[in-house]
PDB file of N, CA and C in Angstrom:
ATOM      1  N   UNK A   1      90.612 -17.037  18.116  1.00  0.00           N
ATOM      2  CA  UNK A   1      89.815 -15.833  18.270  1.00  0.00           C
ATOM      3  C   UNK A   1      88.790 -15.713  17.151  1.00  0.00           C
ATOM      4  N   UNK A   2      88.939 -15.940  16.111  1.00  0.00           N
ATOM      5  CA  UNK A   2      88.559 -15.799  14.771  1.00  0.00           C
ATOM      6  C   UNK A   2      86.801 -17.079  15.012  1.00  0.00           C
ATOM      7  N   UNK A   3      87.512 -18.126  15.420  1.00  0.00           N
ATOM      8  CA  UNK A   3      86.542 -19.363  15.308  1.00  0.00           C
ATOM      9  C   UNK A   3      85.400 -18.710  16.295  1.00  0.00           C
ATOM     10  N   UNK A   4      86.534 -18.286  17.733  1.00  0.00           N
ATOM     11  CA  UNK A   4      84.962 -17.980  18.584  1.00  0.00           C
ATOM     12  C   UNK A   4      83.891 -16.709  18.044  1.00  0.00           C
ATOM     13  N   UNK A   5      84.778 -15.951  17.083  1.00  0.00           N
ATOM     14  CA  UNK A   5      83.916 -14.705  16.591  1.00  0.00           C
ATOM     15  C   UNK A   5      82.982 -15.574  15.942  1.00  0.00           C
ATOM     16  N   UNK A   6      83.276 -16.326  14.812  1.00  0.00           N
ATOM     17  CA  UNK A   6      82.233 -16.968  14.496  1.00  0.00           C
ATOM     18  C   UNK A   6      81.492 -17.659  14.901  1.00  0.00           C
ATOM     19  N   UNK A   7      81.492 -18.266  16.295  1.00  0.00           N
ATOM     20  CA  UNK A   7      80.612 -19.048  16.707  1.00  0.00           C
ATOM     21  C   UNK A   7      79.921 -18.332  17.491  1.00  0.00           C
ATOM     22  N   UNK A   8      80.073 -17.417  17.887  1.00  0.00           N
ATOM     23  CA  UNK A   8      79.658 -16.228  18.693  1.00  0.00           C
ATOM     24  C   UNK A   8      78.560 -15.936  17.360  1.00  0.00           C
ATOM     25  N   UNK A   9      78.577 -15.316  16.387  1.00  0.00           N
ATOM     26  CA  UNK A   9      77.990 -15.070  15.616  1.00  0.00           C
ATOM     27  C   UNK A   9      76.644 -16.254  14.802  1.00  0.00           C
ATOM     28  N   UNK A  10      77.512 -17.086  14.771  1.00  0.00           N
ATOM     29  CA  UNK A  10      76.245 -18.073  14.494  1.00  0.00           C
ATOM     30  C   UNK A  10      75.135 -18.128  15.416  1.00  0.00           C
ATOM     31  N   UNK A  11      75.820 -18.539  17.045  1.00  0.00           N
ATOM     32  CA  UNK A  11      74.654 -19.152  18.055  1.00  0.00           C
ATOM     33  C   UNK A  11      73.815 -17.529  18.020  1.00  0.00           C
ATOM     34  N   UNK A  12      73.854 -16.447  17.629  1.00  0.00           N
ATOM     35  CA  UNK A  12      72.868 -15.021  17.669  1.00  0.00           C
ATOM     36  C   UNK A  12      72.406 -15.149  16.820  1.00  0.00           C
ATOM     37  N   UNK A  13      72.871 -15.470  15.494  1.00  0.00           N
ATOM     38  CA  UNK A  13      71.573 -15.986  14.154  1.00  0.00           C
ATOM     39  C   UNK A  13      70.584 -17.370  14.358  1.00  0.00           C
ATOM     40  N   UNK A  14      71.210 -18.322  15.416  1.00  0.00           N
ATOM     41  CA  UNK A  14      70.211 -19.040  15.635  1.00  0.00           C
ATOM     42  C   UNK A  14      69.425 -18.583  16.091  1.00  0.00           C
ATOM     43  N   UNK A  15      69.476 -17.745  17.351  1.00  0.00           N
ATOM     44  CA  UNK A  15      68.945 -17.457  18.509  1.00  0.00           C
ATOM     45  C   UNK A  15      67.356 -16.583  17.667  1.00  0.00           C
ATOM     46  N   UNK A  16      68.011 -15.811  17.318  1.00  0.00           N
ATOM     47  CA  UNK A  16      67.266 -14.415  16.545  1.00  0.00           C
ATOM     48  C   UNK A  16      65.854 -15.157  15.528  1.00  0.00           C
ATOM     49  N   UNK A  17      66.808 -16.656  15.007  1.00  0.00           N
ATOM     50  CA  UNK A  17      65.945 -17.018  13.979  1.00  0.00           C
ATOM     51  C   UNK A  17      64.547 -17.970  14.824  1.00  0.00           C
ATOM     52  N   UNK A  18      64.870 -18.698  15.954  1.00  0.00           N
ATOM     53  CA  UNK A  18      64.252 -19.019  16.711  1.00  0.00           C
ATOM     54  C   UNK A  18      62.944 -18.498  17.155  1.00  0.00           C
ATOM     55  N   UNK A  19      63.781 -17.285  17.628  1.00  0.00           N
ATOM     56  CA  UNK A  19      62.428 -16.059  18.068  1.00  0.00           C
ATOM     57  C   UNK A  19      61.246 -16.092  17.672  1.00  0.00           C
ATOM     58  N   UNK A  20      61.802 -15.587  16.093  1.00  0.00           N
ATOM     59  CA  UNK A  20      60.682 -15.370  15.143  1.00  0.00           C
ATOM     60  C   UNK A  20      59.881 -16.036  14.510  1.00  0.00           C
ATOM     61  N   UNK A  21      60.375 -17.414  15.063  1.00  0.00           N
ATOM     62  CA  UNK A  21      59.222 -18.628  14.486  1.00  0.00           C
ATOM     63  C   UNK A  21      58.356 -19.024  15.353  1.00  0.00           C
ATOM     64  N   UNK A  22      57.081 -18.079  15.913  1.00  0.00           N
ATOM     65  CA  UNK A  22      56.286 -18.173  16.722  1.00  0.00           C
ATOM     66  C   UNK A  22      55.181 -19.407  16.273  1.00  0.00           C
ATOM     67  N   UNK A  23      54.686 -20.015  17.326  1.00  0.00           N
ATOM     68  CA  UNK A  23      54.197 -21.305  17.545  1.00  0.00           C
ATOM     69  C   UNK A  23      52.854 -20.418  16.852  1.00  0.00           C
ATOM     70  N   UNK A  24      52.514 -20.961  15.831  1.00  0.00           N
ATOM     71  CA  UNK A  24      50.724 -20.703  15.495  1.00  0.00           C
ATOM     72  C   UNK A  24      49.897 -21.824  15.659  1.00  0.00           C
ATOM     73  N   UNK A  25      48.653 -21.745  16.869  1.00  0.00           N
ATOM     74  CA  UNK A  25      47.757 -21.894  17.556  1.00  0.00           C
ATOM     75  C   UNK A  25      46.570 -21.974  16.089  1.00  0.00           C
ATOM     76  N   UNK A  26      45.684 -23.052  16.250  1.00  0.00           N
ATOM     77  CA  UNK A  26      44.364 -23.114  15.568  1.00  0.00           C
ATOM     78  C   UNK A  26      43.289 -23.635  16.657  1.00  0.00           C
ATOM     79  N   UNK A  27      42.016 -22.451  16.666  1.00  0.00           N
ATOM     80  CA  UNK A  27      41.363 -22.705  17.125  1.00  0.00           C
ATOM     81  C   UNK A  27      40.038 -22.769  16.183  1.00  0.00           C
ATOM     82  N   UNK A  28      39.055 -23.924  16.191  1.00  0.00           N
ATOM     83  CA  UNK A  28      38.222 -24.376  15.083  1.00  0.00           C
ATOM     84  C   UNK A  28      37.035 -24.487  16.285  1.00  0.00           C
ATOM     85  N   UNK A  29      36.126 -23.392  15.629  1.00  0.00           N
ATOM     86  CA  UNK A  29      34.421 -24.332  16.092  1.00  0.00           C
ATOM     87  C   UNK A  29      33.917 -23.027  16.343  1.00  0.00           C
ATOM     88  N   UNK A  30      32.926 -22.700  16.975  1.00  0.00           N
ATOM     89  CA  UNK A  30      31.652 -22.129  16.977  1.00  0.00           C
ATOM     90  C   UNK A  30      31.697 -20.611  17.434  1.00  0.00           C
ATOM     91  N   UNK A  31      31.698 -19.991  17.026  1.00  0.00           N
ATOM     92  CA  UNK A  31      31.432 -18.425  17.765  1.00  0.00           C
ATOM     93  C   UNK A  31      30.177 -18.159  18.943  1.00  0.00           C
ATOM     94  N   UNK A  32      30.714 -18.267  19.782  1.00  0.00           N
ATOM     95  CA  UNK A  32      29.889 -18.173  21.611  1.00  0.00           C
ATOM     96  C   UNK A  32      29.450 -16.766  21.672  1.00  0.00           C
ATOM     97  N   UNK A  33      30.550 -15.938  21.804  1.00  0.00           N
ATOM     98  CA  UNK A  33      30.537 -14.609  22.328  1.00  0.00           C
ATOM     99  C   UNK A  33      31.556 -13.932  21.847  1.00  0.00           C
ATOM    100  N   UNK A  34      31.766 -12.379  21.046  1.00  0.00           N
ATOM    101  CA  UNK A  34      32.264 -11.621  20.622  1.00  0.00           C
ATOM    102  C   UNK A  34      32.851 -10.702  20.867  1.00  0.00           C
ATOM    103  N   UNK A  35      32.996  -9.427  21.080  1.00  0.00           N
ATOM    104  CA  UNK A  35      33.383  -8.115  21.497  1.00  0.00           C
ATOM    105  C   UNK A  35      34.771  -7.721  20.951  1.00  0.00           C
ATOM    106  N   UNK A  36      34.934  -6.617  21.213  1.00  0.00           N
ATOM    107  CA  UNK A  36      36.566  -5.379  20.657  1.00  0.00           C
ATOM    108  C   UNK A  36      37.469  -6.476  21.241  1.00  0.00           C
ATOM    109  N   UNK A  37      37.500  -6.998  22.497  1.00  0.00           N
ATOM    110  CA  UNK A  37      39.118  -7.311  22.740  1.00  0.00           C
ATOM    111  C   UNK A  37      38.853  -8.693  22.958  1.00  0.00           C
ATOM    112  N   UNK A  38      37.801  -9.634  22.952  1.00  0.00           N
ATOM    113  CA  UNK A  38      37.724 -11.526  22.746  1.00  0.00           C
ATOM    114  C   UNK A  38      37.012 -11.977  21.753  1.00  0.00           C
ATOM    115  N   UNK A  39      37.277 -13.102  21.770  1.00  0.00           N
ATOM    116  CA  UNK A  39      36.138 -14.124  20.634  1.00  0.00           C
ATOM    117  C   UNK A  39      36.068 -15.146  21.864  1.00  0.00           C
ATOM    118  N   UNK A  40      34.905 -16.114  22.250  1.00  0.00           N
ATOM    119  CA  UNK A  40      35.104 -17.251  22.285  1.00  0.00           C
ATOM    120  C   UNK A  40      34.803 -18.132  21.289  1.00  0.00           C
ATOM    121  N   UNK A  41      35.323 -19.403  21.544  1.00  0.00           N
ATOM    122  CA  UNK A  41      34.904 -20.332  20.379  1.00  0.00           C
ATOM    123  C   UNK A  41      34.536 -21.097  21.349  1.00  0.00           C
ATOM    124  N   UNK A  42      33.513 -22.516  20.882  1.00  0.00           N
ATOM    125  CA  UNK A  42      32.873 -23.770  21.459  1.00  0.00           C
ATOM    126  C   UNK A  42      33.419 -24.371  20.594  1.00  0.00           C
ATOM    127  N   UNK A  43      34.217 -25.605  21.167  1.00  0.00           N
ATOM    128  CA  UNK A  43      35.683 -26.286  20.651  1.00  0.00           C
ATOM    129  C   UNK A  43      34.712 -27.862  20.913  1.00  0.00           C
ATOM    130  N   UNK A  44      34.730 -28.495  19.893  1.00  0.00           N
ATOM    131  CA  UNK A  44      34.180 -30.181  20.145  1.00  0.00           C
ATOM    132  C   UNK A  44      35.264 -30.922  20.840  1.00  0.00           C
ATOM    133  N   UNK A  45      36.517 -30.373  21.308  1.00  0.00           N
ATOM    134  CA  UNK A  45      37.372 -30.741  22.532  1.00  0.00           C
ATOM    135  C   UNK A  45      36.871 -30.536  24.029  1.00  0.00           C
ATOM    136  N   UNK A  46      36.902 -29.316  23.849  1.00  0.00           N
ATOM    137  CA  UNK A  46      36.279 -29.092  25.179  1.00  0.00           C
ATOM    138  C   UNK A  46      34.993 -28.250  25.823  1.00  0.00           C
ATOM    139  N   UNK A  47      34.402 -28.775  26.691  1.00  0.00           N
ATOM    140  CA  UNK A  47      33.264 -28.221  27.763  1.00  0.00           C
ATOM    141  C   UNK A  47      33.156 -26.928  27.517  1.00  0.00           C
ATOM    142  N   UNK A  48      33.989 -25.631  27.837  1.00  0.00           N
ATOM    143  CA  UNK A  48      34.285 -24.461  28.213  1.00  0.00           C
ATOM    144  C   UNK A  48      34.476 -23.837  27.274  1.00  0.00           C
ATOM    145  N   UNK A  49      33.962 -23.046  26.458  1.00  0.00           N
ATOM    146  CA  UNK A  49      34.824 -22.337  25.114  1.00  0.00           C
ATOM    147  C   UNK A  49      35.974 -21.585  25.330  1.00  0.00           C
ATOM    148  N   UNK A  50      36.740 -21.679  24.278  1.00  0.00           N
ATOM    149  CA  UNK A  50      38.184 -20.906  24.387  1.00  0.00           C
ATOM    150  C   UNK A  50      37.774 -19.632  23.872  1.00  0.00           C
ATOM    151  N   UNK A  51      38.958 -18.516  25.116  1.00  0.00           N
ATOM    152  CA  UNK A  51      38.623 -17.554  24.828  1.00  0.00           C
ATOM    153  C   UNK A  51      39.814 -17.167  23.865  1.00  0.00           C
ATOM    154  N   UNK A  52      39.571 -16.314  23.114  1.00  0.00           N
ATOM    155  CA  UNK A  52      40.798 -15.820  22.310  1.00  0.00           C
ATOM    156  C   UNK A  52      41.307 -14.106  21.941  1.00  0.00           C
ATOM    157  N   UNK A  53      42.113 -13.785  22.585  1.00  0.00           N
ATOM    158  CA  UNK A  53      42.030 -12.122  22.411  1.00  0.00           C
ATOM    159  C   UNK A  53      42.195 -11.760  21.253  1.00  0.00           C
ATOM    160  N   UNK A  54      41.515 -10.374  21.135  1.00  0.00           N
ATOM    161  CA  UNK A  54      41.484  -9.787  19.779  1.00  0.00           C
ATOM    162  C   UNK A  54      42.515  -8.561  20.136  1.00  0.00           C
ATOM    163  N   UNK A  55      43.377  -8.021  18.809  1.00  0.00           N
ATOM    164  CA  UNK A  55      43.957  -6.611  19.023  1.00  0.00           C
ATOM    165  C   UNK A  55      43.722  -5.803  17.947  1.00  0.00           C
ATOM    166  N   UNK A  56      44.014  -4.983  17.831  1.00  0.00           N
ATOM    167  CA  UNK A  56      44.086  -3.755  16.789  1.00  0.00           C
ATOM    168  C   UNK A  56      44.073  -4.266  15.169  1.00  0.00           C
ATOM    169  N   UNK A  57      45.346  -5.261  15.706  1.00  0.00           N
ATOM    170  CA  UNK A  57      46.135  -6.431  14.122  1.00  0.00           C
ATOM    171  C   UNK A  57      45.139  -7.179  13.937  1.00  0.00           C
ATOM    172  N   UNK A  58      44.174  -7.947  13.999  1.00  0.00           N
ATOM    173  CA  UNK A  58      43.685  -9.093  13.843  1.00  0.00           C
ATOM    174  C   UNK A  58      42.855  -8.490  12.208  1.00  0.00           C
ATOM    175  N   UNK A  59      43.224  -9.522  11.866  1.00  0.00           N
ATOM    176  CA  UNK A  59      42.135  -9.383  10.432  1.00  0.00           C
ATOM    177  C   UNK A  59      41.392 -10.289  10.507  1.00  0.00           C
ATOM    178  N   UNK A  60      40.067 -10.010  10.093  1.00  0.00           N
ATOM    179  CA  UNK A  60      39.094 -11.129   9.669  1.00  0.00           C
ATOM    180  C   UNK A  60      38.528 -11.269   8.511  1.00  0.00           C
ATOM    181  N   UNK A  61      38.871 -12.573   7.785  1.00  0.00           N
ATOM    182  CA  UNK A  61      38.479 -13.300   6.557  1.00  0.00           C
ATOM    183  C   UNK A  61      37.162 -13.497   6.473  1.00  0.00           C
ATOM    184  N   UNK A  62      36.027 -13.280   6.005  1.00  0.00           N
ATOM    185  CA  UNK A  62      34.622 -13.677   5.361  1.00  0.00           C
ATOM    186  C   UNK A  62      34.989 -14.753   4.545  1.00  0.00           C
ATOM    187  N   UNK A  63      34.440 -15.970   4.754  1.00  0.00           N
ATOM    188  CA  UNK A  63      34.938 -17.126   3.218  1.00  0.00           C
ATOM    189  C   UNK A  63      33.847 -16.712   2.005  1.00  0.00           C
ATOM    190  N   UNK A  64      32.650 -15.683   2.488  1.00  0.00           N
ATOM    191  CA  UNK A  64      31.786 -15.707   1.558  1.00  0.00           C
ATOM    192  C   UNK A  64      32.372 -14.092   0.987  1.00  0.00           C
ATOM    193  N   UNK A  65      32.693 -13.381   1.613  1.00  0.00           N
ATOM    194  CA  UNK A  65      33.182 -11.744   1.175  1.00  0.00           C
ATOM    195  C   UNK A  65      34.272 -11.578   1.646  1.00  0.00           C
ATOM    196  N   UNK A  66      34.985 -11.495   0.327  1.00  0.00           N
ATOM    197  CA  UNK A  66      36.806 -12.068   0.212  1.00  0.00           C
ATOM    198  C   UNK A  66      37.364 -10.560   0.886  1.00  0.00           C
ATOM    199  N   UNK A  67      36.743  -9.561   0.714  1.00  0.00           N
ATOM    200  CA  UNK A  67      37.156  -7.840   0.752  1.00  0.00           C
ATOM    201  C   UNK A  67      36.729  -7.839   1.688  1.00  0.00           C
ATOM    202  N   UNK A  68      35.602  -8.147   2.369  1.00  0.00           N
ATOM    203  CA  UNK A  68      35.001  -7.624   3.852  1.00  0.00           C
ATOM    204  C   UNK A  68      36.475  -7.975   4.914  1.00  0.00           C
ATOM    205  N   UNK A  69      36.620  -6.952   5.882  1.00  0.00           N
ATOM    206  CA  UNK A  69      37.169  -7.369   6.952  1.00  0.00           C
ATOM    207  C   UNK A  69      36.459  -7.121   8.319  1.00  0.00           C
ATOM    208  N   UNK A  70      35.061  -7.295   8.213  1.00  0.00           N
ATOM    209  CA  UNK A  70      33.765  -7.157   9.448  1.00  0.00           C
ATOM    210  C   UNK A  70      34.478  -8.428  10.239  1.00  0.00           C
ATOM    211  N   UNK A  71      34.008  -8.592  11.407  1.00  0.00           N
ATOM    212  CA  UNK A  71      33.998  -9.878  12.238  1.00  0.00           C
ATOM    213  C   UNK A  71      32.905 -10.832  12.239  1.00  0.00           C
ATOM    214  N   UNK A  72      33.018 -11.492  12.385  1.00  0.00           N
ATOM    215  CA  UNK A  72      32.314 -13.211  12.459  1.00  0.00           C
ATOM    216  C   UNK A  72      31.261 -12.820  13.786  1.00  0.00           C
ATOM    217  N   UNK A  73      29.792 -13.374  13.805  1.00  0.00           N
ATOM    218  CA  UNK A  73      28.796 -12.717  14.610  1.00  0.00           C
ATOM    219  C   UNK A  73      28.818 -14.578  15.551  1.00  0.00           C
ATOM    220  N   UNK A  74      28.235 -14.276  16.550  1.00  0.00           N
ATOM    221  CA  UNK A  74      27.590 -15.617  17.306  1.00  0.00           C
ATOM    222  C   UNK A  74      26.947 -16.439  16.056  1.00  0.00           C
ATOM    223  N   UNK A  75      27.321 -17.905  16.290  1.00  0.00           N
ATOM    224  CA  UNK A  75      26.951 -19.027  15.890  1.00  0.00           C
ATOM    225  C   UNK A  75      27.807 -18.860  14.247  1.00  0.00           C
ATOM    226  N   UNK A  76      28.581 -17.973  14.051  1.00  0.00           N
ATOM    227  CA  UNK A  76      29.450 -18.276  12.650  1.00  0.00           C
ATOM    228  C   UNK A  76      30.279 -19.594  13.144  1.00  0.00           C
ATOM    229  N   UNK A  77      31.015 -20.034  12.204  1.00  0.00           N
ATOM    230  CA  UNK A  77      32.027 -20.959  12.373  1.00  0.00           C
ATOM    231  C   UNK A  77      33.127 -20.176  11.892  1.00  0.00           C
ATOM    232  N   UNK A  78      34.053 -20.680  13.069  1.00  0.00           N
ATOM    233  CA  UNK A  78      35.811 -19.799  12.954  1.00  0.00           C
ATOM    234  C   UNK A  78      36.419 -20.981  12.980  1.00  0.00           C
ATOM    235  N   UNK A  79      38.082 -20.735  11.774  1.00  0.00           N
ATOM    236  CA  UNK A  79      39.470 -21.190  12.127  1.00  0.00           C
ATOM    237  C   UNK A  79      40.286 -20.158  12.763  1.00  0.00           C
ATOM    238  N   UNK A  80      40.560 -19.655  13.718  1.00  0.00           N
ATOM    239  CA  UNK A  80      41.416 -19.041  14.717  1.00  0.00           C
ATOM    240  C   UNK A  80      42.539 -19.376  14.541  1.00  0.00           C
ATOM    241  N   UNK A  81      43.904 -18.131  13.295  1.00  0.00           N
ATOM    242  CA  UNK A  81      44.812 -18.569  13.800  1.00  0.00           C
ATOM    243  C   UNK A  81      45.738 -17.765  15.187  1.00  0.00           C
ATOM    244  N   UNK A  82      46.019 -18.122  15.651  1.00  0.00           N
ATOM    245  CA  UNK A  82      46.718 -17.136  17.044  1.00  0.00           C
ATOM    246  C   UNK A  82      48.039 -17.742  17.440  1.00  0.00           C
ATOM    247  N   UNK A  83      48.410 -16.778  18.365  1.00  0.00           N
ATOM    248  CA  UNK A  83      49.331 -17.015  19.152  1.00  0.00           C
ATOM    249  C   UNK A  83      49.420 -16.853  20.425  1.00  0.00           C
ATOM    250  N   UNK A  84      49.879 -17.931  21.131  1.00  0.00           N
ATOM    251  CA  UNK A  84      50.269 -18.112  22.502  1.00  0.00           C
ATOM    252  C   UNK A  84      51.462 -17.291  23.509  1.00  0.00           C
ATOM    253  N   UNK A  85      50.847 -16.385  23.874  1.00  0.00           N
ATOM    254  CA  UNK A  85      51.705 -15.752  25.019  1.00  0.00           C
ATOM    255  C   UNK A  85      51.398 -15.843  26.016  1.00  0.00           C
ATOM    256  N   UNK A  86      52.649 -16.071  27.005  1.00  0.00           N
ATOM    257  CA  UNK A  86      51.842 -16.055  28.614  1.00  0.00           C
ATOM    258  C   UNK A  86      50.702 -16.652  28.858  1.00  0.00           C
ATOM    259  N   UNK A  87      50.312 -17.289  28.427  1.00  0.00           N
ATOM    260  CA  UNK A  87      49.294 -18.800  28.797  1.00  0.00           C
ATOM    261  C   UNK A  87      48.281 -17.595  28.397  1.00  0.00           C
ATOM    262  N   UNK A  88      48.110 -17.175  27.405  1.00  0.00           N
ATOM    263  CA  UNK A  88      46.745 -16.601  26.229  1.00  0.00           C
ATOM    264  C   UNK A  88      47.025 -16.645  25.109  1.00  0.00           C
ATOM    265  N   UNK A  89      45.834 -16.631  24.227  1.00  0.00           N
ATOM    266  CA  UNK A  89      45.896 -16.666  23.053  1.00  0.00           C
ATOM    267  C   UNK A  89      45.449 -15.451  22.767  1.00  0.00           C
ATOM    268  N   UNK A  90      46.156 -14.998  21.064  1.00  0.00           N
ATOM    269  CA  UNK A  90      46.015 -13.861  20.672  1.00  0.00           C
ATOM    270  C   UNK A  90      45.802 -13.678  19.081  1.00  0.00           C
ATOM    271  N   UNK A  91      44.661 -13.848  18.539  1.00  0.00           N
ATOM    272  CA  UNK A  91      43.996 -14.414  17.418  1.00  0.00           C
ATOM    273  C   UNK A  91      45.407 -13.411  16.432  1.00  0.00           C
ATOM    274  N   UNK A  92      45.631 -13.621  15.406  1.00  0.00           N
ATOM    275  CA  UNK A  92      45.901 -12.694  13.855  1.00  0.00           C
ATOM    276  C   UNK A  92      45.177 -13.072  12.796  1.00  0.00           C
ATOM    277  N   UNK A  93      44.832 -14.106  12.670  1.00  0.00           N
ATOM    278  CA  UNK A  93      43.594 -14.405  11.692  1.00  0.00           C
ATOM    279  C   UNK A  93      42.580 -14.673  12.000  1.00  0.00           C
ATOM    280  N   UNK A  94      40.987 -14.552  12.182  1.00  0.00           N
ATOM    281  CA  UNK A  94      40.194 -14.862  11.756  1.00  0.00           C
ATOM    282  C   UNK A  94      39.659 -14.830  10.772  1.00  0.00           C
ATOM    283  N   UNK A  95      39.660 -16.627  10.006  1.00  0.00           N
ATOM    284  CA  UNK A  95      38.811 -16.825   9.029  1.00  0.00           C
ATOM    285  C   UNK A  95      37.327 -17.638   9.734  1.00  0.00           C
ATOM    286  N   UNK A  96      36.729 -17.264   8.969  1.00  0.00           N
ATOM    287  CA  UNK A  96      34.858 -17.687   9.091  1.00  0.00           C
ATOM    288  C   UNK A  96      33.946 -17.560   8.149  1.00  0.00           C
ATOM    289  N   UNK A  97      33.174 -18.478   8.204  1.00  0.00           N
ATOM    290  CA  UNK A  97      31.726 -18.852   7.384  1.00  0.00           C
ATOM    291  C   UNK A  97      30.613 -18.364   7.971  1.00  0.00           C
ATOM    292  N   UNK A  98      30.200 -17.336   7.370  1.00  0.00           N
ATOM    293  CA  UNK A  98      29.053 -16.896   8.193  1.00  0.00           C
ATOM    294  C   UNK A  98      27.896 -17.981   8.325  1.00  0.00           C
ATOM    295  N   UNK A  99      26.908 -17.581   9.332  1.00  0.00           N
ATOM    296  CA  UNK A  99      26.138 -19.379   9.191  1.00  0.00           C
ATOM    297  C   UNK A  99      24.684 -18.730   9.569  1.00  0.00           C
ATOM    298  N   UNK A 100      25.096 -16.739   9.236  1.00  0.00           N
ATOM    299  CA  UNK A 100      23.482 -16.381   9.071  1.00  0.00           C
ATOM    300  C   UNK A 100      22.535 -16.805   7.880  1.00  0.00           C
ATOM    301  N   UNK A 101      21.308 -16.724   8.156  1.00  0.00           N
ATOM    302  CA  UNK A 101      20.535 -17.035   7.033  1.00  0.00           C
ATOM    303  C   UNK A 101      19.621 -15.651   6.234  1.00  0.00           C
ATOM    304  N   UNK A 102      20.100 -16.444   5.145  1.00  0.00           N
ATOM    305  CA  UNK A 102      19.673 -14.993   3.955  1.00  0.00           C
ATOM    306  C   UNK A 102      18.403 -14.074   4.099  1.00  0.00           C
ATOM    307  N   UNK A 103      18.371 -12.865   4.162  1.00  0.00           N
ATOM    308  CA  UNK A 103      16.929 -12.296   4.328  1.00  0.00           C
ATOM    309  C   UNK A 103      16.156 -12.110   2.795  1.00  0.00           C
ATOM    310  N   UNK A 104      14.937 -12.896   3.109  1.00  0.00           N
ATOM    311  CA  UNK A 104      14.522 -12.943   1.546  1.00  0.00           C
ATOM    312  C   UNK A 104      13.934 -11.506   1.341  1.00  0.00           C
ATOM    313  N   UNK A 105      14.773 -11.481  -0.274  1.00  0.00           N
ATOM    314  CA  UNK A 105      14.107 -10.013  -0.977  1.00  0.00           C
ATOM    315  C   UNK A 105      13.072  -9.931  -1.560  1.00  0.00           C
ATOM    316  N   UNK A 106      12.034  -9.007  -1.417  1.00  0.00           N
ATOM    317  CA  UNK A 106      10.984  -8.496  -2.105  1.00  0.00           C
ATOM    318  C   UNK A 106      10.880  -8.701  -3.696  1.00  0.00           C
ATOM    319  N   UNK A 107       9.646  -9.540  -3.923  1.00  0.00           N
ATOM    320  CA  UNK A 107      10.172  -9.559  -5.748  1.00  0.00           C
ATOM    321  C   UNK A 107       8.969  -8.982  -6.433  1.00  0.00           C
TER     322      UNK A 107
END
């Protein structure tokens, strides 16, 4: 009785620990198109850009403005990290290089 309590107990700490080690997804390349709830990216894999959902959680990294948490505009370059549910992806990190060009100041 004793052994199956414990084994009973182990296979639920596997189980539990399993869960929580969600598969993280990288998506690398080009900012297509933007908005509140997608990003796409243009992937040098494939034809079609991947789309990637955005939620509430997602933070986005500036590599040039460490404090900014703005989003990445068309033609930045993104590492997308996300996660895969139900055959979508669901960004939590965006990091990006912005790849606008500087507006020159008045001297």
């Amino acid at each position: 009785m004793v052994i199956g309590i414990v084994l009973l107990g182990f296979l639920l700490t596997a189980t539990t620990v399993s869960a929580e080690k969600a598969i993280i997804l990288h998506v690398v390349g080009t900012v297509t198109a933007i908005d509140k709830k997608h990003i796409a990216v243009k992937t040098t894999g494939k034809t079609a850009p991947v789309s990637v959902k955005l939620t509430k959680q997602v933070r986005f990294k500036d590599k040039n403005r460490p404090g900014s948490n703005e989003p990445p505009v068309v033609g930045d370059h993104v590492i997308i990290e996300a996660k895969k549910e139900n055959k979508a992806l669901f960004a939590t990190v965006v990091h990006y290089s912005a790849m606008r060009k500087a507006t020159a100041t008045a001297q």
